[in-house]
Each structure stands twice: as structure tokens, then as C-alpha cells.
Protein backbone atom coordinates (compact mmCIF):
# COMPACT_ATOMS: atom_id res chain seq x y z
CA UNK A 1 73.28 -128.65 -26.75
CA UNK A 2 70.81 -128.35 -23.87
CA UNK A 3 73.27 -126.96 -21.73
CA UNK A 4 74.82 -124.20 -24.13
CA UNK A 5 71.25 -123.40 -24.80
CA UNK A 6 70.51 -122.45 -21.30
CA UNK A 7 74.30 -120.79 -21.27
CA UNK A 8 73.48 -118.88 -24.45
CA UNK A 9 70.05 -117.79 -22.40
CA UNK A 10 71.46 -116.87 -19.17
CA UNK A 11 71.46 -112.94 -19.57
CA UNK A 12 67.91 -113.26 -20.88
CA UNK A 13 66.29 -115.37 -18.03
CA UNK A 14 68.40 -112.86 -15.38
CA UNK A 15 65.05 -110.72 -14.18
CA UNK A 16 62.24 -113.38 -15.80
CA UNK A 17 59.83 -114.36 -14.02
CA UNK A 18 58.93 -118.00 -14.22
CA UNK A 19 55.62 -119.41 -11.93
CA UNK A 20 55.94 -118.10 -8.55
CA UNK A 21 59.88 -117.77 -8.95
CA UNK A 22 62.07 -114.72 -10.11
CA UNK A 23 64.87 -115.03 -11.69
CA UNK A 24 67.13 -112.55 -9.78
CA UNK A 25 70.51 -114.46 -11.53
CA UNK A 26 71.11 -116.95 -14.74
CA UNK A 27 74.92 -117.52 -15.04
CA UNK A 28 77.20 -120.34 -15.64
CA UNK A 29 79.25 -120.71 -12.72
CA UNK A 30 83.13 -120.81 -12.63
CA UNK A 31 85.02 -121.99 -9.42
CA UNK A 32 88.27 -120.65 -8.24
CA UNK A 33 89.97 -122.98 -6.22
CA UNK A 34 90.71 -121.81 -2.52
CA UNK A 35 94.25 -123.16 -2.20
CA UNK A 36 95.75 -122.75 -5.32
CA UNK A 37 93.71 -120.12 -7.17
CA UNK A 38 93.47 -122.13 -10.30
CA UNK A 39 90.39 -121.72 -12.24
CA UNK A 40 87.80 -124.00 -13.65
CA UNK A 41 85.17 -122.33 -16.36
CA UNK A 42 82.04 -123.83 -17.30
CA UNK A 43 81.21 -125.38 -13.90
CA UNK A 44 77.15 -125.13 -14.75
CA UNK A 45 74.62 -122.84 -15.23
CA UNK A 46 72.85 -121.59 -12.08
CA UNK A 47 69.19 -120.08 -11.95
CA UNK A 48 69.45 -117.76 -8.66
CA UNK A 49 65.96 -116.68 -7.18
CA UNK A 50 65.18 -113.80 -5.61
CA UNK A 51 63.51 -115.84 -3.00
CA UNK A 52 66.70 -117.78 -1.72
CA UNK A 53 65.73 -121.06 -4.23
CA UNK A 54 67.93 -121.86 -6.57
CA UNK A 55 68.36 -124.16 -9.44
CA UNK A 56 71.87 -125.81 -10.98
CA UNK A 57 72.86 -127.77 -13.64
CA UNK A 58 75.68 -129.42 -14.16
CA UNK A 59 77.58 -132.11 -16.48
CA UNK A 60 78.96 -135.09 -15.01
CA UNK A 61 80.87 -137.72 -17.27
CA UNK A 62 83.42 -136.88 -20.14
CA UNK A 63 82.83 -134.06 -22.49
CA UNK A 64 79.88 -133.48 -23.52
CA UNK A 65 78.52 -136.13 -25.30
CA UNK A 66 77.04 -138.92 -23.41
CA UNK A 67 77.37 -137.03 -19.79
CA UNK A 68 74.66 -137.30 -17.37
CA UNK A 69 73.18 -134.26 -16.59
CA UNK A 70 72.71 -133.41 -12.96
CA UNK A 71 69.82 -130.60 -11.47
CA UNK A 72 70.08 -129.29 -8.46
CA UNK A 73 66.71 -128.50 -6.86
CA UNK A 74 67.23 -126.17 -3.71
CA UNK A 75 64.56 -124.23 -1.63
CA UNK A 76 64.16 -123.73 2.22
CA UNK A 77 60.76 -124.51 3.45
CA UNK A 78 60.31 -122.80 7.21
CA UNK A 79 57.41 -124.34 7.88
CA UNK A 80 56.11 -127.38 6.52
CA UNK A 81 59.19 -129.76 7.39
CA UNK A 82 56.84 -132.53 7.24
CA UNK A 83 55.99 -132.58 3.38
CA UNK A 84 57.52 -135.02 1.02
CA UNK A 85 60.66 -133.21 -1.15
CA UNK A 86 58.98 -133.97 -4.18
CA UNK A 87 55.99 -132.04 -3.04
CA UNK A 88 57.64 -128.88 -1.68
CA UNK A 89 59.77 -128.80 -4.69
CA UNK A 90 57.06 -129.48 -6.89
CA UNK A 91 57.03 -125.85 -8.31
CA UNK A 92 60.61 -125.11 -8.41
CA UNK A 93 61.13 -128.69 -10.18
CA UNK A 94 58.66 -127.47 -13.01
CA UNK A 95 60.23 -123.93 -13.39
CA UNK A 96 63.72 -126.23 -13.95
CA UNK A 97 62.29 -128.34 -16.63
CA UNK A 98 60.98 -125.35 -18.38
CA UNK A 99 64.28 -123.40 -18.04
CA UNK A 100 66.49 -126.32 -19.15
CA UNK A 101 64.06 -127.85 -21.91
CA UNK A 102 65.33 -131.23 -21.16
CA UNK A 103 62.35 -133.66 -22.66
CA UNK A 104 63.46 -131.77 -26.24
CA UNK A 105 67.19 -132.69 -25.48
CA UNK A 106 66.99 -136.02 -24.03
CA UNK A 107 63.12 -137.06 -24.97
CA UNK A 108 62.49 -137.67 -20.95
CA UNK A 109 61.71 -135.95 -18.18
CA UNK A 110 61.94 -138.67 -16.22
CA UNK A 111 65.10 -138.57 -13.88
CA UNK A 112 67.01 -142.51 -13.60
CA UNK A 113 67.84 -141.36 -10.20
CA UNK A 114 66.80 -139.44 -7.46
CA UNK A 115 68.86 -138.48 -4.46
């Protein structure tokens, strides 16, 4: 559900503005494989920013029911290499868990793991 929410939302968020982030693409990702050219749909929906940042969600697990759900945080940082992840991600991390909605899905938004 959460994830054909944000799916459903993706031409809508294209342009938003969220925090300090734009939204310069929403789509839900399909890769085409290299070698062979087949084609996998419904990969996971991405959040593009126009700064370079982006944000990806994905399934992982069988179907949909009772897969873990995976975000992908991403942002370059020039200058303050020093600063914990969780801090220089703290505002891209927020704009995530307002996009995908997840404590309404799942009733957390507490991750079980962190990599």
C-alpha cells in the first residue's frame, strides 16, 4: 500500500518542494538489463533532487506482503566529511519519511537496521 501510494503520487511530487529539497523527479524506476535487454518494471520509486540528493525505495522479500522495505538516503556533502551520516542526512531522511508516510503504513519510523 505504502509503496503504490507513493507510485500513484509520483507525477504530483515531480516539481514539489519539500524542506530545503526540490523535487526535480518522482518515478518508479524500471531496469533494463545490459546484456540481455530484458526488462524488469516496478524496480522502486525514486525521489530525484534538483540538488544531486536523491531518495529510493525499494521492496525486498516476496510480493508484497510481508517485504521489508528498503530507503535509500543519498546526498554528497563537499565539505563537512567529518559529520556523522545521520547528521548530514538528517534533512533529507525527514523529507523521505514525509514522502513515503511510512509510520501510517508500518506504525514505526524506526528502521531495524541501519547500514
Amino acid at each position: 500500500a505504502m509503496m503504490d501510494k507513493m507510485r500513484v503520487e509520483t507525477a504530483v511530487n515531480t516539481g514539489k518542494v519539500v524542506g530545503k529539497y526540490t523535487i526535480a523527479t518522482a518515478d518508479d524506476f524500471t531496469y533494463v538489463d545490459p546484456v540481455d535487454g530484458s526488462v524488469a518494471k516496478k524496480q522502486g520509486v525514486r525521489f530525484l533532487m534538483s540538488d544531486g540528493s536523491r531518495i529510493v525505495f525499494r521492496l525486498s522479500g516476496t510480493a508484497g506482503s510481508g517485504a521489508t522495505v528498503r530507503m535509500y538516503i543519498e546526498q554528497y556533502e563537499p565539505e563537512n566529511i567529518s559529520m556523522s551520516v545521520a547528521d548530514a542526512l538528517k534533512d533529507l531522511i525527514a523529507v523521505a519519511l514525509e514522502l513515503c508516510d511510512i509510520k501510517t503504513f508500518c506504525g514505526t519510523e524506526t528502521p531495524t537496521v541501519i547500514t
